[in-house]
N, C-alpha and C. Protein backbone atom coordinates (compact mmCIF):
# COMPACT_ATOMS: atom_id res chain seq x y z
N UNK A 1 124.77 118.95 117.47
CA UNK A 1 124.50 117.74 118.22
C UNK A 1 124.13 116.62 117.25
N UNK A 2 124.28 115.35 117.46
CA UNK A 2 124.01 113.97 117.07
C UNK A 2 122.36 113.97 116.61
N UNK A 3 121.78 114.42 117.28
CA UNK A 3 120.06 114.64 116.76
C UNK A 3 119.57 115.32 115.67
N UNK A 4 120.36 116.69 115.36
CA UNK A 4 120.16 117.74 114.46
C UNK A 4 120.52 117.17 113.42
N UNK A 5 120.91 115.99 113.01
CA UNK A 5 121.19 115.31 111.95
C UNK A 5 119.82 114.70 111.27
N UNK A 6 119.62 114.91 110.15
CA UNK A 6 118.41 114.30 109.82
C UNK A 6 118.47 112.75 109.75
N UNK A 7 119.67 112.18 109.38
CA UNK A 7 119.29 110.54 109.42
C UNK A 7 118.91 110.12 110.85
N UNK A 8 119.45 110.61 111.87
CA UNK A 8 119.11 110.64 113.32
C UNK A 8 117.76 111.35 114.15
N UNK A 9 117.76 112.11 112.97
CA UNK A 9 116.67 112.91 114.14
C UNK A 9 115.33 112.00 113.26
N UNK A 10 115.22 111.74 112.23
CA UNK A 10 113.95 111.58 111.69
C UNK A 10 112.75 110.35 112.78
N UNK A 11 114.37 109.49 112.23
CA UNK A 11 114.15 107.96 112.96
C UNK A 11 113.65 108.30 114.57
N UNK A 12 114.28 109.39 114.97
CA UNK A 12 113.89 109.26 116.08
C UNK A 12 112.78 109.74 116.87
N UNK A 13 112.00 110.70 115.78
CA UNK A 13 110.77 111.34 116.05
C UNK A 13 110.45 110.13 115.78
N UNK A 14 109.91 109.49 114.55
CA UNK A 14 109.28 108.25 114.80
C UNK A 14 109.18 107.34 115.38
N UNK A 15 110.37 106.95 116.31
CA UNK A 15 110.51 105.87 117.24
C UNK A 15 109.32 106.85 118.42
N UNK A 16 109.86 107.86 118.85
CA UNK A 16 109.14 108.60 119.83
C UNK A 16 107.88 108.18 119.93
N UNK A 17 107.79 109.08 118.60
CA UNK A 17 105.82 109.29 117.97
C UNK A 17 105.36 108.05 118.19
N UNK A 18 105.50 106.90 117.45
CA UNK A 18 105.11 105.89 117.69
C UNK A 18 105.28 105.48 119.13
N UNK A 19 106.48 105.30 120.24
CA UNK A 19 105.87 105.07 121.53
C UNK A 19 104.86 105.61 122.31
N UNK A 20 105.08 107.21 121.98
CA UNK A 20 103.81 107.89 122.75
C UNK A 20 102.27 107.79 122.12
N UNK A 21 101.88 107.39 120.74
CA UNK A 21 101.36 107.05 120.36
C UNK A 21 100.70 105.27 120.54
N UNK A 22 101.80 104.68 120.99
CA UNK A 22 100.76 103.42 121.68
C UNK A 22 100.46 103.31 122.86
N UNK A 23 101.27 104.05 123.64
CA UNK A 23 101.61 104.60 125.36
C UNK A 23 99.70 105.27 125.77
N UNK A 24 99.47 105.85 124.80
CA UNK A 24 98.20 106.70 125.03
C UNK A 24 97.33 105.31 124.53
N UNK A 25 97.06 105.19 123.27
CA UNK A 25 96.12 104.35 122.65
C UNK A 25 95.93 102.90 123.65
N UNK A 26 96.76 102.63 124.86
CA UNK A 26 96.70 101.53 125.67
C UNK A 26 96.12 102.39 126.83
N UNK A 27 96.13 103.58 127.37
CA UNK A 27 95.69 103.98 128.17
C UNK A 27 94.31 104.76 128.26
N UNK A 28 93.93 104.88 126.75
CA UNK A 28 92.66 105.31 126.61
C UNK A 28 91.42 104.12 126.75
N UNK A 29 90.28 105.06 127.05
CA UNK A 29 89.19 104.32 128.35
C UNK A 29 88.45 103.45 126.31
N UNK A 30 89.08 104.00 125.40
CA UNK A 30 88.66 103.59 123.90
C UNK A 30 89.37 103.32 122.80
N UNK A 31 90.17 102.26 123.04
CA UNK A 31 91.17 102.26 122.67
C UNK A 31 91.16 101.69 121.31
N UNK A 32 91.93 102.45 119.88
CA UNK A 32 91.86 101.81 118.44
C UNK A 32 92.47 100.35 118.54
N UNK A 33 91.23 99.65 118.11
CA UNK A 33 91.98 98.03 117.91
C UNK A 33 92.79 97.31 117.09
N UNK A 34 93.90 96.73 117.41
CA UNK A 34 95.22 96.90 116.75
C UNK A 34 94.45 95.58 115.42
N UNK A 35 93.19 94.97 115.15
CA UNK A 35 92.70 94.06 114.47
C UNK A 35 91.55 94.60 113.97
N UNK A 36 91.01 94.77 113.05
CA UNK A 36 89.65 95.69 112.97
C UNK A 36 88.35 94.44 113.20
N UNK A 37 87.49 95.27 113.79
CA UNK A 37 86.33 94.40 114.18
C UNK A 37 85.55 94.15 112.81
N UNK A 38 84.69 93.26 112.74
CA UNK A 38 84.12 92.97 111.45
C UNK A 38 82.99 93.77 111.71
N UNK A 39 82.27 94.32 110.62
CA UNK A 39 80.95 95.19 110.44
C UNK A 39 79.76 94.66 110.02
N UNK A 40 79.76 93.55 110.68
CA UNK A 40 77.92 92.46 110.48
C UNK A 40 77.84 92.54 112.09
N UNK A 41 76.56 92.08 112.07
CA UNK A 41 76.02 92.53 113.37
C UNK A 41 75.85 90.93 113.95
N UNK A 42 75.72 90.21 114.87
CA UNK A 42 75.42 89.32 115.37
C UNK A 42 74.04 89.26 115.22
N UNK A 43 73.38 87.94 114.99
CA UNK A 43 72.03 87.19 114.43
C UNK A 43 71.33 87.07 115.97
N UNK A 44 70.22 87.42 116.15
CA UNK A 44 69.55 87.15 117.29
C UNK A 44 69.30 85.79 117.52
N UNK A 45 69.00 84.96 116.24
CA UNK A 45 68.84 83.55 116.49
C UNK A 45 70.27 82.72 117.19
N UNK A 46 71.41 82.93 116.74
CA UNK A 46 72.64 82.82 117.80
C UNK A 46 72.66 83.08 118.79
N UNK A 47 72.40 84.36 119.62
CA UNK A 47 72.30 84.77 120.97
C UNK A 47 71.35 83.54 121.55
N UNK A 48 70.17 83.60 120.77
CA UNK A 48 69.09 83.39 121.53
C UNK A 48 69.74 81.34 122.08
N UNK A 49 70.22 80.87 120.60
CA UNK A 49 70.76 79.79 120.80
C UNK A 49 71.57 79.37 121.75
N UNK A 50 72.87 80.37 122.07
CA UNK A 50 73.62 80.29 123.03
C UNK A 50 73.03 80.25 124.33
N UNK A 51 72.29 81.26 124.53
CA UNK A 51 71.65 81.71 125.90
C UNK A 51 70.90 80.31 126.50
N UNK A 52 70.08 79.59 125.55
CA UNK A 52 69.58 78.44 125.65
C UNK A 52 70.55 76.92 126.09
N UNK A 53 71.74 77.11 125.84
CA UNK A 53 72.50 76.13 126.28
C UNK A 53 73.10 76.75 127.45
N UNK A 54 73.47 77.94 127.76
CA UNK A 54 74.25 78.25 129.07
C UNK A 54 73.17 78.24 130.22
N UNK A 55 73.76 77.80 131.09
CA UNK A 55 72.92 77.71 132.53
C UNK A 55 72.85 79.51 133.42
N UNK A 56 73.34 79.89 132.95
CA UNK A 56 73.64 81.13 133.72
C UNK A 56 71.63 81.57 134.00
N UNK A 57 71.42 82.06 134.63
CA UNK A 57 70.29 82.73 134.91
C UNK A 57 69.83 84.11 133.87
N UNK A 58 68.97 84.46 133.93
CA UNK A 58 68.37 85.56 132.90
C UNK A 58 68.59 86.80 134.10
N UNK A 59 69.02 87.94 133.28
CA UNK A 59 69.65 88.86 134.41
C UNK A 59 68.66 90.35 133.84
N UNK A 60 68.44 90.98 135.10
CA UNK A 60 67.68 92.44 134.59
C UNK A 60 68.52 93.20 133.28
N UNK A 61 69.43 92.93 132.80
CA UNK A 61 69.66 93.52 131.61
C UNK A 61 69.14 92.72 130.59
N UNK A 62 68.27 91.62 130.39
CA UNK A 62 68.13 90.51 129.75
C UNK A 62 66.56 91.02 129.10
N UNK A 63 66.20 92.44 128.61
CA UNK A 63 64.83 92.60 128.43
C UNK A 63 64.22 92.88 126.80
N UNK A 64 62.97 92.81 126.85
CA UNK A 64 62.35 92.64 125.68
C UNK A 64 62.86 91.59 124.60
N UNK A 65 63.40 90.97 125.76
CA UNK A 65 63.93 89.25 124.37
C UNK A 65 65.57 89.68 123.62
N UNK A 66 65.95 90.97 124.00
CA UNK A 66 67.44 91.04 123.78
C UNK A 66 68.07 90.83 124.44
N UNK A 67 69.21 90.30 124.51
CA UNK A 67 70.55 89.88 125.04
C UNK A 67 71.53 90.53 125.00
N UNK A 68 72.12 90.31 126.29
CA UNK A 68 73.66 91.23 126.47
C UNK A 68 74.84 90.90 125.28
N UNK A 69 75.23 92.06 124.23
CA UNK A 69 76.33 92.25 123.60
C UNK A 69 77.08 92.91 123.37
N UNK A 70 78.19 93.00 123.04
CA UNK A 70 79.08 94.20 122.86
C UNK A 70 78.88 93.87 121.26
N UNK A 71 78.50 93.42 120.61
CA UNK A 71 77.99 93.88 118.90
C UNK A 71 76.64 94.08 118.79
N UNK A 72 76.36 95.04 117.74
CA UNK A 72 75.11 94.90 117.71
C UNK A 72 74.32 93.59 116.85
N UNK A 73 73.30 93.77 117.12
CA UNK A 73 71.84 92.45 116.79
C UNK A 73 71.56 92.54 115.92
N UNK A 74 71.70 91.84 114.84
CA UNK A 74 70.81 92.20 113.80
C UNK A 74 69.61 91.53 114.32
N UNK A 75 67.81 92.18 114.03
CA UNK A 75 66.29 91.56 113.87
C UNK A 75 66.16 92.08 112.63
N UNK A 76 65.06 91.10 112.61
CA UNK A 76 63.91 90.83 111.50
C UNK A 76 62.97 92.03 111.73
N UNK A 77 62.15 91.98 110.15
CA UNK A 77 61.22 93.43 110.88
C UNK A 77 60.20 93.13 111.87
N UNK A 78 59.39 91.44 111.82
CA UNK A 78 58.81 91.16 112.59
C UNK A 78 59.61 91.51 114.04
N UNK A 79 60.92 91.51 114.09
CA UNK A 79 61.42 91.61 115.80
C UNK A 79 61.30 92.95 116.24
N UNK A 80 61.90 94.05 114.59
CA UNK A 80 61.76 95.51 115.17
C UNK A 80 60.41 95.65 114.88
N UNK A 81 58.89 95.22 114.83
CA UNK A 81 57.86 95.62 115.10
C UNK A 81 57.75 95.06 116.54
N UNK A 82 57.76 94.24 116.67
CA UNK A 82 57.55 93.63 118.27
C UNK A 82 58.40 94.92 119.08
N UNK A 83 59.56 95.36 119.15
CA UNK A 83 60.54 96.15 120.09
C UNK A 83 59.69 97.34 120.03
N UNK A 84 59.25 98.05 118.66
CA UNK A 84 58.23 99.04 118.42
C UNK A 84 56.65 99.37 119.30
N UNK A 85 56.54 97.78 119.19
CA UNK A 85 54.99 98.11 119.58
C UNK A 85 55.44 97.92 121.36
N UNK A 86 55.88 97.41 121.98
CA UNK A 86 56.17 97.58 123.49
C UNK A 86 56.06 99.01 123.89
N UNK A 87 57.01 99.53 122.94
CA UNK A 87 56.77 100.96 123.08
C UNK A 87 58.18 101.65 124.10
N UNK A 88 59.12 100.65 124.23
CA UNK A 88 60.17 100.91 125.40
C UNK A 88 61.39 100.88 124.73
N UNK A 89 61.56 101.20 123.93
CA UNK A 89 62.57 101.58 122.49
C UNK A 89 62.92 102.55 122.58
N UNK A 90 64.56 103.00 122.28
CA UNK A 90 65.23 104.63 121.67
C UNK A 90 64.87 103.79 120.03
N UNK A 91 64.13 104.49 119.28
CA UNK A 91 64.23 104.30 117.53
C UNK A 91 65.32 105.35 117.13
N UNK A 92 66.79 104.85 116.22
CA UNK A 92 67.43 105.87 115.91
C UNK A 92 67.24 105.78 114.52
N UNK A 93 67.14 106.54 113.43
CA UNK A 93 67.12 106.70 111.80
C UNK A 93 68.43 107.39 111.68
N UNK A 94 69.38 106.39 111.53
CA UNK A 94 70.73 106.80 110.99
C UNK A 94 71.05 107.58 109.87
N UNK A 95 70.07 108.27 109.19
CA UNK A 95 70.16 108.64 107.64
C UNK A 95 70.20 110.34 108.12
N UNK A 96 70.31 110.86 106.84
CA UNK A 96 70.79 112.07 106.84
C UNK A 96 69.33 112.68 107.40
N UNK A 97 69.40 113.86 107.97
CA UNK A 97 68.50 115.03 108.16
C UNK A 97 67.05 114.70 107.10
N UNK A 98 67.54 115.37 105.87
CA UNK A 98 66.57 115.74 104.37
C UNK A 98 65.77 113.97 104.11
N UNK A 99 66.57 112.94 104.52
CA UNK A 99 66.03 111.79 104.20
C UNK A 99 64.79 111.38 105.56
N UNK A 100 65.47 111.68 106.35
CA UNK A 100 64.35 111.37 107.79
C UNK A 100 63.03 112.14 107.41
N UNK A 101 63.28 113.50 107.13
CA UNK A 101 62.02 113.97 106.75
C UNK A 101 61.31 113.84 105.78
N UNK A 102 62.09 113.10 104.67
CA UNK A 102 61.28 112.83 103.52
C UNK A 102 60.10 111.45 104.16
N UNK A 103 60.49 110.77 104.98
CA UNK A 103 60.03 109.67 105.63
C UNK A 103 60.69 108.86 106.90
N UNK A 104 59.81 108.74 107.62
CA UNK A 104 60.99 107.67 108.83
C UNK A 104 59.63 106.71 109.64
N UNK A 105 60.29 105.69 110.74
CA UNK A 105 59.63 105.39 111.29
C UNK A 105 59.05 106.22 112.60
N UNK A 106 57.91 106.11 112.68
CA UNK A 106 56.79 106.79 113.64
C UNK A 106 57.59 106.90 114.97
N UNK A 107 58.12 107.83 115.64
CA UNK A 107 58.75 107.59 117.33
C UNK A 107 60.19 107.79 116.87
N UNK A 108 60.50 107.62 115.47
CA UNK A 108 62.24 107.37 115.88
C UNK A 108 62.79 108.97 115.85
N UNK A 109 63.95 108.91 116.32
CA UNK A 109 64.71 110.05 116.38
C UNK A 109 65.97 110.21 114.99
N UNK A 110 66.41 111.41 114.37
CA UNK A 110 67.05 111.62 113.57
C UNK A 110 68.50 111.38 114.49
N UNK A 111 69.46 110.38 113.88
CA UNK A 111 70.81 110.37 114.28
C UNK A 111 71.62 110.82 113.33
N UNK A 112 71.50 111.32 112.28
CA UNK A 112 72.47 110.97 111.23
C UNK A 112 73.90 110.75 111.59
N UNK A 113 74.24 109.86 111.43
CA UNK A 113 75.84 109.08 111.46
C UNK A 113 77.05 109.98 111.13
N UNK A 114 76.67 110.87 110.07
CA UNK A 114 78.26 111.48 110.13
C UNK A 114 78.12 112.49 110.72
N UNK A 115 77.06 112.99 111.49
CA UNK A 115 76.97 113.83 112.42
C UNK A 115 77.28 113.47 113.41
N UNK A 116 76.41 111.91 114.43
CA UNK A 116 76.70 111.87 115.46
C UNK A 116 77.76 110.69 115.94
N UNK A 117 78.10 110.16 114.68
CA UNK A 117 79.07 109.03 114.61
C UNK A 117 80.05 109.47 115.63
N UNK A 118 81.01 110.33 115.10
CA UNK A 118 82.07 110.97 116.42
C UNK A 118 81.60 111.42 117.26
N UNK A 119 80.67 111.98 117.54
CA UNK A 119 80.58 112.99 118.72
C UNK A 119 80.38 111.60 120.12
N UNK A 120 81.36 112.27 120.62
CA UNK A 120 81.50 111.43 121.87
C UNK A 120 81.01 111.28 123.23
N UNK A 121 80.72 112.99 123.00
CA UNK A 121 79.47 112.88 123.90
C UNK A 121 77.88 112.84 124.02
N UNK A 122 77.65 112.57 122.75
CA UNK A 122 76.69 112.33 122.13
C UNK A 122 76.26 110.40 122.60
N UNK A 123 77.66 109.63 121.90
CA UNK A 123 77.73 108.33 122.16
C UNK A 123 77.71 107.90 123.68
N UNK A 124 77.94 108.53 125.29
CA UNK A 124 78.31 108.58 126.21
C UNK A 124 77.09 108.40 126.47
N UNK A 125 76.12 109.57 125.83
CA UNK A 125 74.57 109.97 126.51
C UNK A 125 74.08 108.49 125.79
N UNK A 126 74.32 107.73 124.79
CA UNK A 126 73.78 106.70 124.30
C UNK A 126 73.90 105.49 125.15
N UNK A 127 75.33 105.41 125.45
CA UNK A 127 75.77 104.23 126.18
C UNK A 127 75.18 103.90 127.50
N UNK A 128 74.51 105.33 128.34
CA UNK A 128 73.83 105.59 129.45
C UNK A 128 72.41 105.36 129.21
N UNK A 129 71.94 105.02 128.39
CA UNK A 129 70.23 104.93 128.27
C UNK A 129 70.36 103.56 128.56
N UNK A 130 69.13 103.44 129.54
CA UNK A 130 68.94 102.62 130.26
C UNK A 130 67.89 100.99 129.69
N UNK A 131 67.96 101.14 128.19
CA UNK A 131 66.67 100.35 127.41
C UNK A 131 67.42 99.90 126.03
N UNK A 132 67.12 99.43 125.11
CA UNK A 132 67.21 98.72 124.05
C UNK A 132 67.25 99.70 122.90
N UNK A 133 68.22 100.04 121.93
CA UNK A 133 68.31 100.83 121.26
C UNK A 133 68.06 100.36 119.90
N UNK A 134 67.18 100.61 118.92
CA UNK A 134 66.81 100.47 117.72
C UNK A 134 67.29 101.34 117.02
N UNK A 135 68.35 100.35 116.00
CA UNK A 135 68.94 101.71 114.66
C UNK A 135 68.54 101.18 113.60
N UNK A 136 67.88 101.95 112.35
CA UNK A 136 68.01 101.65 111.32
C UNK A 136 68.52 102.87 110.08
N UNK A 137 68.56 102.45 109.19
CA UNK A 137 68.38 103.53 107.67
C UNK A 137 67.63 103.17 106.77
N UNK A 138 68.13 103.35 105.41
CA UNK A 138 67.34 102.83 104.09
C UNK A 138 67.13 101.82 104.17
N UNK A 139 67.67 100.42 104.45
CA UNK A 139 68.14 99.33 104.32
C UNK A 139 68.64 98.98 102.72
N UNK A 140 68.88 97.44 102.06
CA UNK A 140 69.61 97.53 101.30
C UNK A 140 71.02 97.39 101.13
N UNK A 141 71.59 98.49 100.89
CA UNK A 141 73.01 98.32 100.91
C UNK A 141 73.45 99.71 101.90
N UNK A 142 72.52 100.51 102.24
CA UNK A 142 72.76 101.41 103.51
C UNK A 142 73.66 100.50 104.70
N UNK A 143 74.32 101.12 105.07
CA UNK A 143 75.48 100.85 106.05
C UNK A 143 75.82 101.35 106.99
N UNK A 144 74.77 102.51 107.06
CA UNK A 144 74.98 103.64 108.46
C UNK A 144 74.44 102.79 109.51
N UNK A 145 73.14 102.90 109.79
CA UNK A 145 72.53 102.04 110.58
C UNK A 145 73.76 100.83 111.39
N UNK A 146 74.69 100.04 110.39
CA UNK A 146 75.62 99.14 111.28
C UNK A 146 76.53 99.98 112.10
N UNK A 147 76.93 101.12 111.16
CA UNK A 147 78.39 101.93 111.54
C UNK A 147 77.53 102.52 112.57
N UNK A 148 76.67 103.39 112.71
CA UNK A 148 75.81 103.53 114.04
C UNK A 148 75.86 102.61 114.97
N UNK A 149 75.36 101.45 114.80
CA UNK A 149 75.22 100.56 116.27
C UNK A 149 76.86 99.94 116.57
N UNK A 150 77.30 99.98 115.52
CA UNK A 150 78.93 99.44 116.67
C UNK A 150 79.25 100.87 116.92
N UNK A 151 79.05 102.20 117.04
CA UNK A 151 79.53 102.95 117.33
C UNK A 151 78.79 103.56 118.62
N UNK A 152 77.73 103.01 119.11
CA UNK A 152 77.04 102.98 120.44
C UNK A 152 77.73 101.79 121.08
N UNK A 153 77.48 100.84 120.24
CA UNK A 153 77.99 99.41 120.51
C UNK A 153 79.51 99.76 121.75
N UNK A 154 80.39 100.08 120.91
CA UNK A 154 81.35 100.41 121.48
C UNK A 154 81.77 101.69 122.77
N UNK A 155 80.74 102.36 122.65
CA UNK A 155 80.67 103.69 123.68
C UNK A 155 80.03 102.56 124.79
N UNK A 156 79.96 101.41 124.84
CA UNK A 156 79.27 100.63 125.96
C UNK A 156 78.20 100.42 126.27
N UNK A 157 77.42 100.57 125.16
CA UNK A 157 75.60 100.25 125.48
C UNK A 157 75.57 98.63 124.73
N UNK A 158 75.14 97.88 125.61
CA UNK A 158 74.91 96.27 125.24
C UNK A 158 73.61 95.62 124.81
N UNK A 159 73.07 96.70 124.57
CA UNK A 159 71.47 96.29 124.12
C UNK A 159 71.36 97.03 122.89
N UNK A 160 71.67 96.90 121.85
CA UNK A 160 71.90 97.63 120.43
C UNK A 160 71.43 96.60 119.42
N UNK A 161 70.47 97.32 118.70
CA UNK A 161 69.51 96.17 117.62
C UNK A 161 69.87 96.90 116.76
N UNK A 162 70.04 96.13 115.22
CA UNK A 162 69.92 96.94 114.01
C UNK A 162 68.85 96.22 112.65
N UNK A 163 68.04 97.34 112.65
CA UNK A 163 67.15 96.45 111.51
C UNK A 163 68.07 96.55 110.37
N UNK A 164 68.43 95.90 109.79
CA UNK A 164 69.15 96.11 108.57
C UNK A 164 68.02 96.47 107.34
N UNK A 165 67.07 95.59 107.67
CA UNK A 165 65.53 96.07 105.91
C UNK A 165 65.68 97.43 106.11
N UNK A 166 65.97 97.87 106.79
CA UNK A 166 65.50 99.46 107.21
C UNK A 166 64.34 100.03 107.07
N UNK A 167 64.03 101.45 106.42
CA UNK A 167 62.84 101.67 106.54
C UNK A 167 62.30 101.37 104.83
N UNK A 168 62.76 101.13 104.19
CA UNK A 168 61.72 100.48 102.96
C UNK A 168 61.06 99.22 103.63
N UNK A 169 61.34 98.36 104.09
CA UNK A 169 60.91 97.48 104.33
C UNK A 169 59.90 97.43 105.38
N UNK A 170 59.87 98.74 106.26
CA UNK A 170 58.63 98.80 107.43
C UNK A 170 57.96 99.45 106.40
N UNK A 171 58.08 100.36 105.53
CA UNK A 171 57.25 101.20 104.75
C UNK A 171 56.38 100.48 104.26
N UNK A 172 56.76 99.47 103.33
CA UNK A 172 56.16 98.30 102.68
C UNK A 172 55.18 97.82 103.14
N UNK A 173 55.89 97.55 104.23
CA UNK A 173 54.62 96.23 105.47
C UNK A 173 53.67 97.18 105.60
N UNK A 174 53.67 98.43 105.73
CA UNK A 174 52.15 98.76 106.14
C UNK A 174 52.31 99.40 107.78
N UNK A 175 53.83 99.62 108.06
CA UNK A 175 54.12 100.17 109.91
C UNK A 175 53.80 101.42 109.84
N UNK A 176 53.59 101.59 110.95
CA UNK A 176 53.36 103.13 111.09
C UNK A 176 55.16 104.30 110.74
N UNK A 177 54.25 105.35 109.63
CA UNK A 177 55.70 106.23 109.42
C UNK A 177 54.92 107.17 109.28
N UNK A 178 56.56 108.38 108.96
CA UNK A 178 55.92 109.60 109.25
C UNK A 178 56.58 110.54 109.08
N UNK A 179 55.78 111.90 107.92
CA UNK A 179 57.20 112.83 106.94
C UNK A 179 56.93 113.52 108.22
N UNK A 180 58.56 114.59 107.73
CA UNK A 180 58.23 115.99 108.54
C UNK A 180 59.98 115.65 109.49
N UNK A 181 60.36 116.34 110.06
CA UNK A 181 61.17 116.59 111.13
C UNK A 181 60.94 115.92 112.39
N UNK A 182 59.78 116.02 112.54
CA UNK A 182 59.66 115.88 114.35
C UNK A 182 59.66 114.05 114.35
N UNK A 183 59.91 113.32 115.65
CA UNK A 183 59.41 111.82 115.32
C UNK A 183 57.61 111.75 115.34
């Protein structure tokens, strides 16, 4: 047959592959974006700016001074102490296992990123919490902490903060931390 030909058949798995391959990627509820999103987080002082010129009303998702986004926030540590001390925070420590326990912030939970980065149903149970999610890591040039919050970000949770200082920088100040495993 006309197919069993390799100049024919090759082309034509690939024509295939590639249709059923965008056929799905348009029909998935998560779909890879044909443009890649940038990996900085939106400035709270912007939100806060915008929000201030739009007339729209302040809406029950509108709490502890964060704003509805599909990127995450970057705050200041003064903002992630304020989100901290309310006390109505998920704290995530994006860093590995061995590093959380060497030190973390007081309350937060171990995420490590290349653990729970994919897991999808991991991100599902994230996107469903009903409150303001705090991620950080080392800070610095640590990068989990971002790749963490667009990766909640994107599972559909719109209240996603990222301290970028991370935890040297609460360490410093004098915040409450804390070795060991447990938060």
């Amino acid at each position: 047959m006309w197919w069993d030909q390799p100049r024919v058949g090759v082309p034509l798995i690939l024509v295939l592959g590639t249709a059923l391959g965008l056929a799905y990627n348009a029909a998935d509820s998560r779909p890879i974006p044909w443009i890649a999103q940038p990996r900085t987080a939106v400035s709270l002082d912007s939100l806060e700016a915008a929000d201030a010129e739009s007339s729209a009303p302040e809406t029950a998702a509108d709490f502890l001074g964060i704003p509805e986004s599909e990127f995450p926030i970057a705050v200041s540590l003064e903002k992630a102490k304020e989100l901290y001390d309310s006390g109505r925070v998920i704290i995530l420590d994006a860093r590995e296992e061995h590093e959380y326990a060497e030190g973390h912030i007081k309350d937060a939970v171990v995420a490590d990123y290349d653990v729970v980065g994919a897991d999808l149903e991991w991100l599902d149970a994230m996107a469903a919490e009903p409150t303001v999610i705090l991620v950080y890591c080392g800070g610095g040039d640590c990068e989990l902490s971002m790749n963490l919050g667009f990766a909640i970000s994107q599972s559909g949770h719109r209240h996603v903060v990222v301290f970028e200082d991370g935890y040297t920088a609460w360490k410093s100040a004098g915040y409450p931390t804390r070795m060991g495993d447990r938060p």
